[in-house]
C-alpha atoms as a PDB file:
ATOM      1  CA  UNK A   1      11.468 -98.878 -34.663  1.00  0.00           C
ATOM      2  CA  UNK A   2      14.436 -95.894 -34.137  1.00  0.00           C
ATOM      3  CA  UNK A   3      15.481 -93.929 -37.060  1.00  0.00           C
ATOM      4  CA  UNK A   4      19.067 -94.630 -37.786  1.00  0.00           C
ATOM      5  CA  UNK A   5      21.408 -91.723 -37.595  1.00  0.00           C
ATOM      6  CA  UNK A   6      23.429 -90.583 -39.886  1.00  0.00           C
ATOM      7  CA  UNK A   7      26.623 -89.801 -37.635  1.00  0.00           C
ATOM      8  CA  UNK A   8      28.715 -88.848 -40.845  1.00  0.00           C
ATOM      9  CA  UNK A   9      26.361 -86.461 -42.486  1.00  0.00           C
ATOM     10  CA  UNK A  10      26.274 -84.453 -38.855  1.00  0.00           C
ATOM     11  CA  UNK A  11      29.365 -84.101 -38.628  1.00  0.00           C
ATOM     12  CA  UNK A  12      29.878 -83.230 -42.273  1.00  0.00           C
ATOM     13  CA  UNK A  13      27.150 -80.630 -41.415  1.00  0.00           C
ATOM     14  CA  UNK A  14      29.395 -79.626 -38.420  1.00  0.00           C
ATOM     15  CA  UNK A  15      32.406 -79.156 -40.471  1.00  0.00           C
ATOM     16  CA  UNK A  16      30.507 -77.450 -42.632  1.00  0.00           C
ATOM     17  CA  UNK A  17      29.508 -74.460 -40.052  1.00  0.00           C
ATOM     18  CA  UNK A  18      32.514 -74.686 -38.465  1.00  0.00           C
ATOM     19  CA  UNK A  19      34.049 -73.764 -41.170  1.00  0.00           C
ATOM     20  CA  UNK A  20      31.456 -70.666 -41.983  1.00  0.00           C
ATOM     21  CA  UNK A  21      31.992 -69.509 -38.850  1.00  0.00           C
ATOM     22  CA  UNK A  22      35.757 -69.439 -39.264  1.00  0.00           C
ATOM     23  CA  UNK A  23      35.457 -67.577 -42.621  1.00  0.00           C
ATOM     24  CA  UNK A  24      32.626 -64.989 -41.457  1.00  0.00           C
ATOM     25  CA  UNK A  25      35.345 -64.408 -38.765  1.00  0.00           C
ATOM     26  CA  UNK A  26      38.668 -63.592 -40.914  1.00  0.00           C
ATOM     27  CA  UNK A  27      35.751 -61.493 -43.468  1.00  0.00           C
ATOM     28  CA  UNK A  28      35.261 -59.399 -39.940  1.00  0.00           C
ATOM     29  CA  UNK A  29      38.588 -59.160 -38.867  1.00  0.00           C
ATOM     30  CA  UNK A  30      39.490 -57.566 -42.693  1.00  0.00           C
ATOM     31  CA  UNK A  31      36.725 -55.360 -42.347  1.00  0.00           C
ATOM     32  CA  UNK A  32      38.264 -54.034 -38.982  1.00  0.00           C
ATOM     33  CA  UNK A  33      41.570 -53.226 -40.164  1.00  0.00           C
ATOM     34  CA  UNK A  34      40.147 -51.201 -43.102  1.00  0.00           C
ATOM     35  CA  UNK A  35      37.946 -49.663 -40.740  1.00  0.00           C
ATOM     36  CA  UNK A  36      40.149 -48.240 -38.491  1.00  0.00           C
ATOM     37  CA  UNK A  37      42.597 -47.518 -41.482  1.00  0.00           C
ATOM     38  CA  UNK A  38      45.534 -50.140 -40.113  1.00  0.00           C
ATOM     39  CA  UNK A  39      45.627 -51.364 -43.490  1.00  0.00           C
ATOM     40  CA  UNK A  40      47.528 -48.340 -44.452  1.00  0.00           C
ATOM     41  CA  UNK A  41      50.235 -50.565 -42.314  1.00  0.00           C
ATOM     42  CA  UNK A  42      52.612 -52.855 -44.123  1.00  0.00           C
ATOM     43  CA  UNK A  43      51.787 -56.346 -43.033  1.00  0.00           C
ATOM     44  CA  UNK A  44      55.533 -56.737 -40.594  1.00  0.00           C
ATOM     45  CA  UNK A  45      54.011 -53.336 -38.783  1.00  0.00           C
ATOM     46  CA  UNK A  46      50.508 -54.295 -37.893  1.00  0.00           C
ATOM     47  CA  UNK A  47      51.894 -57.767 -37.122  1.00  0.00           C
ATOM     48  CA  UNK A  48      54.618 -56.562 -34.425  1.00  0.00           C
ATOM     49  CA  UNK A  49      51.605 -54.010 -32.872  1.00  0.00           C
ATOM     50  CA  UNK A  50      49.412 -57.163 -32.732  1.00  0.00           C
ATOM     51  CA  UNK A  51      51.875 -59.035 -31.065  1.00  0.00           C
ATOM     52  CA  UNK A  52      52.778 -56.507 -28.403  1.00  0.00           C
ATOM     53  CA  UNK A  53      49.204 -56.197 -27.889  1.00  0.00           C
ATOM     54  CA  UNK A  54      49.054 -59.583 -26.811  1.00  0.00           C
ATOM     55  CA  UNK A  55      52.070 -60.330 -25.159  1.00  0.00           C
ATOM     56  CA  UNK A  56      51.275 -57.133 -22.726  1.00  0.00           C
ATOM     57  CA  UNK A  57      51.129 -57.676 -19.012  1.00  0.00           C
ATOM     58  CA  UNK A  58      49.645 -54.180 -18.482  1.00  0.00           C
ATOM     59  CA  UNK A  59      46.534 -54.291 -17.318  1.00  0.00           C
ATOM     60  CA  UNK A  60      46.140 -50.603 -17.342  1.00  0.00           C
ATOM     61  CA  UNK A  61      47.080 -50.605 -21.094  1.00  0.00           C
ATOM     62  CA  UNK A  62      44.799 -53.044 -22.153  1.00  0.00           C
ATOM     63  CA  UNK A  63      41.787 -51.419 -20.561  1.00  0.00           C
ATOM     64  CA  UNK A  64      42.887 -48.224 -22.367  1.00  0.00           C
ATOM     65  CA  UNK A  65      42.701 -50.158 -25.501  1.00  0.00           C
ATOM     66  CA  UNK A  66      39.711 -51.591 -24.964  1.00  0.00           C
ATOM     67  CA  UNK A  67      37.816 -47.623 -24.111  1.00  0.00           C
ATOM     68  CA  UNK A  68      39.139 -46.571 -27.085  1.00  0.00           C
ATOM     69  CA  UNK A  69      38.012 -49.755 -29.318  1.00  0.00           C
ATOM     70  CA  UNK A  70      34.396 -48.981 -27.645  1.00  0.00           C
ATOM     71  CA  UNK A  71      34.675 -45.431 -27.893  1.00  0.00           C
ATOM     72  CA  UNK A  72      35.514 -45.781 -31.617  1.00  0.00           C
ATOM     73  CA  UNK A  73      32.507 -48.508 -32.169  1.00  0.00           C
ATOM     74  CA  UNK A  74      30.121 -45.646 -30.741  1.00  0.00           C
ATOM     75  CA  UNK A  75      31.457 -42.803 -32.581  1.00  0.00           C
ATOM     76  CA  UNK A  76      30.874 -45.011 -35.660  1.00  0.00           C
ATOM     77  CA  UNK A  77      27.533 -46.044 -34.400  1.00  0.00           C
ATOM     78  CA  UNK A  78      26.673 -42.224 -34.487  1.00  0.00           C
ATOM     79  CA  UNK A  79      27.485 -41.724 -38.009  1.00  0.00           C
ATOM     80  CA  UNK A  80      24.996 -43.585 -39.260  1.00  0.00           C
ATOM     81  CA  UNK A  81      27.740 -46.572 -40.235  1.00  0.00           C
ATOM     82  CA  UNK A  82      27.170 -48.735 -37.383  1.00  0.00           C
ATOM     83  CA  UNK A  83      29.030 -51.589 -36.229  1.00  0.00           C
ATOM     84  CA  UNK A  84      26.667 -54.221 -37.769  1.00  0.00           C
ATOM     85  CA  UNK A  85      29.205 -54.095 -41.130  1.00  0.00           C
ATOM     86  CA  UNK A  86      31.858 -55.890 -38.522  1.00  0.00           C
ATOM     87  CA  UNK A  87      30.432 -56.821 -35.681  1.00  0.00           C
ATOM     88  CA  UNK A  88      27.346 -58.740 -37.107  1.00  0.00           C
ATOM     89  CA  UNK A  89      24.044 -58.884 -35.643  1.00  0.00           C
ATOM     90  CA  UNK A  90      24.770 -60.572 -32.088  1.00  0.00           C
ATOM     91  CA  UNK A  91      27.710 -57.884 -31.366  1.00  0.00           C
ATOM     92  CA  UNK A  92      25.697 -56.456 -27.767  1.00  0.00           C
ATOM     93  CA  UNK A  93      25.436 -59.893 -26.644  1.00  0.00           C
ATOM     94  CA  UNK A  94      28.821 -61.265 -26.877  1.00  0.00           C
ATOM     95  CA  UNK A  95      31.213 -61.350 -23.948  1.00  0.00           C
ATOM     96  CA  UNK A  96      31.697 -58.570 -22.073  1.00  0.00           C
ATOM     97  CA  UNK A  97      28.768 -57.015 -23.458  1.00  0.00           C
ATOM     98  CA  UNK A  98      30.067 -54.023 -25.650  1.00  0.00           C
ATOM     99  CA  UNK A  99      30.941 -53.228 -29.297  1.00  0.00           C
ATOM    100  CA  UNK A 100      34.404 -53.274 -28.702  1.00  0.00           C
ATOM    101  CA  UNK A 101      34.637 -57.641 -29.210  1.00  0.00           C
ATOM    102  CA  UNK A 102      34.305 -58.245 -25.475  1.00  0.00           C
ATOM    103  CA  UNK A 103      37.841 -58.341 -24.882  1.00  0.00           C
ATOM    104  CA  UNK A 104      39.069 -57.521 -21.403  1.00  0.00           C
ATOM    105  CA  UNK A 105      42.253 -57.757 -19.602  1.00  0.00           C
ATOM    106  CA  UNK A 106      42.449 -61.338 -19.193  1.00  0.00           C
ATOM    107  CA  UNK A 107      41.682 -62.224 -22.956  1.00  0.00           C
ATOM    108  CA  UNK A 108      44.446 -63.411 -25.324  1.00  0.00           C
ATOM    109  CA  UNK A 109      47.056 -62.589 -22.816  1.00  0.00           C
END
């Protein structure tokens, strides 16, 4: 005879690391605007740069953003910080393959 499954208690369990994942992710994303010191930034400030960011169409920007995101992992990678404190373990293998989140020009925008 088949064990019955409980459908409710998997998704419950879903829910469950769904919702980790989502609060590991905002815990990063805090610990990257201390990092790089835009918390010194009133909130209406880092909010218009992050929406400019976005709503670019410059390729040529966004891939200078993105060198200097990676450049700043590695220089923090050098002093001994590392970028495990807001990347997390599996940083290397996400998208895109570097420190920097992955994020290319077609991301977000």
């Amino acid at each position: 005879m088949r064990k019955v499954r409980d459908y409710d208690a998997e998704l419950r369990a879903l829910g469950d690391k769904a919702r980790a994942l989502k609060a590991k992710r905002i815990e990063q994303l805090g610990q990257l605007v201390t990092a790089t010191g835009a918390d010194a930034l009133d909130t209406e400030t880092l909010t218009g740069v992050l929406l400019d960011a976005i709503g670019s169409k410059d390729a040529g920007a966004k891939e200078a953003w993105r060198a200097k995101g990676a450049a700043f992992f590695r220089q923090r990678g050098r002093k001994g910080g590392g970028t495990a404190a807001i990347d997390g373990p599996g940083a290397a293998t996400e998208p895109g393959g570097d420190a920097a989140g992955g994020s290319s020009g077609t991301s977000n925008g």
